[in-house]
Protein backbone atom coordinates (compact mmCIF):
# COMPACT_ATOMS: atom_id res chain seq x y z
CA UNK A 1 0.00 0.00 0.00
CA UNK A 2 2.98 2.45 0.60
CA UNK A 3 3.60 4.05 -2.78
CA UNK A 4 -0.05 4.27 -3.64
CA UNK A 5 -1.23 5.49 -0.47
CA UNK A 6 1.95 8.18 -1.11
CA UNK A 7 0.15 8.59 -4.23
CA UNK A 8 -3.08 9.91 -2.55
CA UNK A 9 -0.79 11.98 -0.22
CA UNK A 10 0.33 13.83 -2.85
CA UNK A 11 -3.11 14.36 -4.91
CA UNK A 12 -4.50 15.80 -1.11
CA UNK A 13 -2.01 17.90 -0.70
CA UNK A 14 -2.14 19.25 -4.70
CA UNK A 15 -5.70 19.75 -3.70
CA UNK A 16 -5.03 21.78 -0.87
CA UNK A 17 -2.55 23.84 -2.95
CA UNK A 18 -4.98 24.25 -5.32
CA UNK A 19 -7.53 25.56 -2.99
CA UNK A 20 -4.62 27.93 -1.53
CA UNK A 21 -4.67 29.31 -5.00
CA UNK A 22 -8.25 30.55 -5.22
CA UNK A 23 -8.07 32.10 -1.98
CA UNK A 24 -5.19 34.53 -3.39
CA UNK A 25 -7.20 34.68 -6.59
CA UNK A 26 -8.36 37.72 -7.18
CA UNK A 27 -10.57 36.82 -10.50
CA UNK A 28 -13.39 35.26 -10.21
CA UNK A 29 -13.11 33.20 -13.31
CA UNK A 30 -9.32 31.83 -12.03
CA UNK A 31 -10.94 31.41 -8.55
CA UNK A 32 -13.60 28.90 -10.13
CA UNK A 33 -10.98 27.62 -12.10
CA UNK A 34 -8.90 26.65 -8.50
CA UNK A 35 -12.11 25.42 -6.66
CA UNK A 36 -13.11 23.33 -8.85
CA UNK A 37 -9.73 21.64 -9.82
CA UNK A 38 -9.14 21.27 -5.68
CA UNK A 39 -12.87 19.52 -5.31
CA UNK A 40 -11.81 17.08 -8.38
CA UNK A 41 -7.96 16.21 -6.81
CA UNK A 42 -9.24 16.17 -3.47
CA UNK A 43 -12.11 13.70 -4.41
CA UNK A 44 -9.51 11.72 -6.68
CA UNK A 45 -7.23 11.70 -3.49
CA UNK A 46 -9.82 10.42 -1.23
CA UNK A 47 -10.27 7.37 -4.11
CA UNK A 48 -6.76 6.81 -4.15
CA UNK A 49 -6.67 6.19 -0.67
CA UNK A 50 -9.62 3.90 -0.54
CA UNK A 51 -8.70 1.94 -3.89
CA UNK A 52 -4.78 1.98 -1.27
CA UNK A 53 -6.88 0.33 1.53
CA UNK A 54 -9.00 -1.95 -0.36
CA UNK A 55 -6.20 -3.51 -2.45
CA UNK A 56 -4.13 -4.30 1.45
CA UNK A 57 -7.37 -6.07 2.79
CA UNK A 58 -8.25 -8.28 -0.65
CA UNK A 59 -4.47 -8.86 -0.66
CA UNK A 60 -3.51 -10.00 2.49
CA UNK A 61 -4.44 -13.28 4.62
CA UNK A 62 -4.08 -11.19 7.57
CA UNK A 63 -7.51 -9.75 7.44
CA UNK A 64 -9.35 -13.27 6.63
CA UNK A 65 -11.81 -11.59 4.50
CA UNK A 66 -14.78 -13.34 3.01
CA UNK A 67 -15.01 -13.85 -1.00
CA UNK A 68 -18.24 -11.81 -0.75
CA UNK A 69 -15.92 -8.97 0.68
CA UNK A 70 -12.95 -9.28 -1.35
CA UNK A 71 -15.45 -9.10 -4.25
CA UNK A 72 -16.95 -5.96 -2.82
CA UNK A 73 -13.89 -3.78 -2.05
CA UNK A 74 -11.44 -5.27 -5.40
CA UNK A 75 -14.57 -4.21 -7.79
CA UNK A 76 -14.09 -7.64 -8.76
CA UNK A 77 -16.35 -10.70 -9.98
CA UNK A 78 -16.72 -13.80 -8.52
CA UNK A 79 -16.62 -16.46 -11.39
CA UNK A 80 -16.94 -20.23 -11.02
CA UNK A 81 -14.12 -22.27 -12.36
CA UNK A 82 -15.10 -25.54 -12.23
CA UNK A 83 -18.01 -25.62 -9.62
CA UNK A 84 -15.67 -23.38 -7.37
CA UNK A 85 -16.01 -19.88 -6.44
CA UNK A 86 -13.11 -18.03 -6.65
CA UNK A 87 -12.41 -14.09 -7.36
CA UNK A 88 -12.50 -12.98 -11.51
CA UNK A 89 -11.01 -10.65 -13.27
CA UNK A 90 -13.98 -8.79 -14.85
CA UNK A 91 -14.78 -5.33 -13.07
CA UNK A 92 -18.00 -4.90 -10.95
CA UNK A 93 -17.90 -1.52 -9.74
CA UNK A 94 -19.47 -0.65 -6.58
CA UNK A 95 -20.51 2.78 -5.39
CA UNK A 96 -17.16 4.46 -3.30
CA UNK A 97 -19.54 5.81 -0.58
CA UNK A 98 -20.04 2.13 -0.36
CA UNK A 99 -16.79 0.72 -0.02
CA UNK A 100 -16.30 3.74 2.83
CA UNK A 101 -18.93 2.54 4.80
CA UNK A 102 -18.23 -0.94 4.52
CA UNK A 103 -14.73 -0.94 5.23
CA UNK A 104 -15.47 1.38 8.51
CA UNK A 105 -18.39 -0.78 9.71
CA UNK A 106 -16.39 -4.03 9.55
CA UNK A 107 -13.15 -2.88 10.92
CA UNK A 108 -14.53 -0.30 13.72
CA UNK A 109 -16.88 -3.10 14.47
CA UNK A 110 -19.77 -0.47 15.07
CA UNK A 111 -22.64 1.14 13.04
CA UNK A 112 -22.47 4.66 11.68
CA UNK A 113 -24.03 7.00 13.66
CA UNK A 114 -25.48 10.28 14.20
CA UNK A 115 -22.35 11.20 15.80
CA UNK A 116 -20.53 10.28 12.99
CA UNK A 117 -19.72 13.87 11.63
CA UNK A 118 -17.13 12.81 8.86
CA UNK A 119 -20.31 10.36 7.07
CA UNK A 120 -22.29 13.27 6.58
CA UNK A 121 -19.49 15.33 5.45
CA UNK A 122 -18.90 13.11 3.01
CA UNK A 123 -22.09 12.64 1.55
CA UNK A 124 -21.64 16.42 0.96
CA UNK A 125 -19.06 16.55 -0.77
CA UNK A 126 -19.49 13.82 -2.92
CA UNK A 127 -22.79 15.51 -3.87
CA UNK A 128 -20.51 18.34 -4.58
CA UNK A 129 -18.31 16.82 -6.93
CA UNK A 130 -21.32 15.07 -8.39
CA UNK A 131 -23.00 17.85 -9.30
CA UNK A 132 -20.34 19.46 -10.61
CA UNK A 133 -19.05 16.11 -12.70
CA UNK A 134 -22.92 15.42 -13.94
CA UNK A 135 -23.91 19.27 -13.93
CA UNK A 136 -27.91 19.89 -14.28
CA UNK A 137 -27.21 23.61 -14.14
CA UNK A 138 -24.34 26.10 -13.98
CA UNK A 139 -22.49 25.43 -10.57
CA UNK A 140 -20.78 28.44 -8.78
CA UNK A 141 -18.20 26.96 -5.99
CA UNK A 142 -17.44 29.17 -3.32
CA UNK A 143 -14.08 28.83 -0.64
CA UNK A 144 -16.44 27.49 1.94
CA UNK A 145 -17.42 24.88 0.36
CA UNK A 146 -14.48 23.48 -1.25
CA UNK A 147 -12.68 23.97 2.55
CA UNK A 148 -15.44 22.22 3.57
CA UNK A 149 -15.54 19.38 0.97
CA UNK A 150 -11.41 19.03 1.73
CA UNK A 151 -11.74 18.88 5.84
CA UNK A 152 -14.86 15.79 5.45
CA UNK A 153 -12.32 13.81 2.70
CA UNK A 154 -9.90 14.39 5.05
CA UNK A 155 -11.97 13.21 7.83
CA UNK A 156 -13.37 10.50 6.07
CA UNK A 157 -9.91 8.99 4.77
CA UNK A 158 -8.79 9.23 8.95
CA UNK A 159 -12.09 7.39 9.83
CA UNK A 160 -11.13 4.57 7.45
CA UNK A 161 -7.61 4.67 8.74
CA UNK A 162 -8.61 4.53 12.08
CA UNK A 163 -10.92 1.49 11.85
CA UNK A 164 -8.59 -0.57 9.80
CA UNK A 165 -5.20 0.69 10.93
CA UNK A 166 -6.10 1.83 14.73
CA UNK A 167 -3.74 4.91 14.20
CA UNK A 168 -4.31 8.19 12.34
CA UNK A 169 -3.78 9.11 8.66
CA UNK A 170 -0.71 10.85 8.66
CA UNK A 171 -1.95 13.44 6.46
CA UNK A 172 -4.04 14.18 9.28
CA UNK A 173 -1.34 16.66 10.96
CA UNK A 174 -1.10 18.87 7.86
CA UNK A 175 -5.26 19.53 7.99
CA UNK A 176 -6.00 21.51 5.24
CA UNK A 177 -2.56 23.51 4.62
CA UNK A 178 -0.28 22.01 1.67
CA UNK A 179 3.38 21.07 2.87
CA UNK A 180 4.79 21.25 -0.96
CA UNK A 181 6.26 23.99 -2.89
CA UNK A 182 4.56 23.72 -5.99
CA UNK A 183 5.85 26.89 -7.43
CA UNK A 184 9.52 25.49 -7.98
């Protein structure tokens, strides 16, 4: 999981950079431009570390994972090869909010709850980057929002850690302040 869990480092923290950006903006045009690039990297980072995650439990004994689960979190068919079950190589997707919940529920070994401030957060920003990926109408982003939508991926991605891992995401020290130079 190392270098593609680095990977999703790195696409959070361009994110965050990118939402730096807008806040110096001082066009409104480059300012959209910035928000909505930092929704779409911070969403792609929060995928990178799930898809990280995922690929660890399906690929490791340590975690004794049913096929019914493996099949579930490697997007993955089950075929039969010879009257035996056994995971395929053919993609079923499955919905990433999903694979979140999933992977917190069986590793926290507790329900989401009310009290569960990072499950709503993320609902909203997925909705975010949904409605700006599969646009109805003309979206306008604002810095509240996208800060928002960065602190619940953030959240969420430490929630998964958490259950699974029983430490914090590293990332987790930076919050919402990019630790790169991207100007170099």
């Amino acid at each position: 999981m190392e270098s593609f869990d680095f990977f999703g480092e790195i696409l959070f923290d361009e994110a965050k950079f990118l939402y730096e950006k807008a806040l110096e903006s001082k066009y409104n045009k480059e300012k959209q431009l910035y928000l909505q690039s930092s929704l779409l990297m911070g969403m792609s980072a929060l995928e990178a570390y799930v898809n990280a995650v995922c690929e660890e439990l399906v690929g490791t004994e340590e975690y004794k994972l049913e096929l019914y689960e493996k099949m579930l979190l490697s997007e993955k068919k089950i075929e039969l090869k010879n009257g035996i079950a056994s995971l395929g190589n053919q993609l079923q997707m499955s919905r990433l909010i999903d694979r979140i919940e999933y992977i917190y529920c069986r590793f926290s070994h507790k329900q989401i709850d009310q009290n569960d401030r990072w499950h709503d957060g993320i609902h909203e920003a997925i909705n975010l980057r949904n409605s700006l990926v599969h646009p109805k109408e003309v979206i306008i982003l604002n810095t509240e929002q996208i800060e928002r939508a960065l602190s619940n991926i953030l959240q969420t991605v430490n929630a998964i850690f958490y259950a699974v891992y029983k430490r914090n995401v590293p990332i987790l020290n930076y919050g919402l302040q990019s630790v790169k130079n991207y100007r170099e």
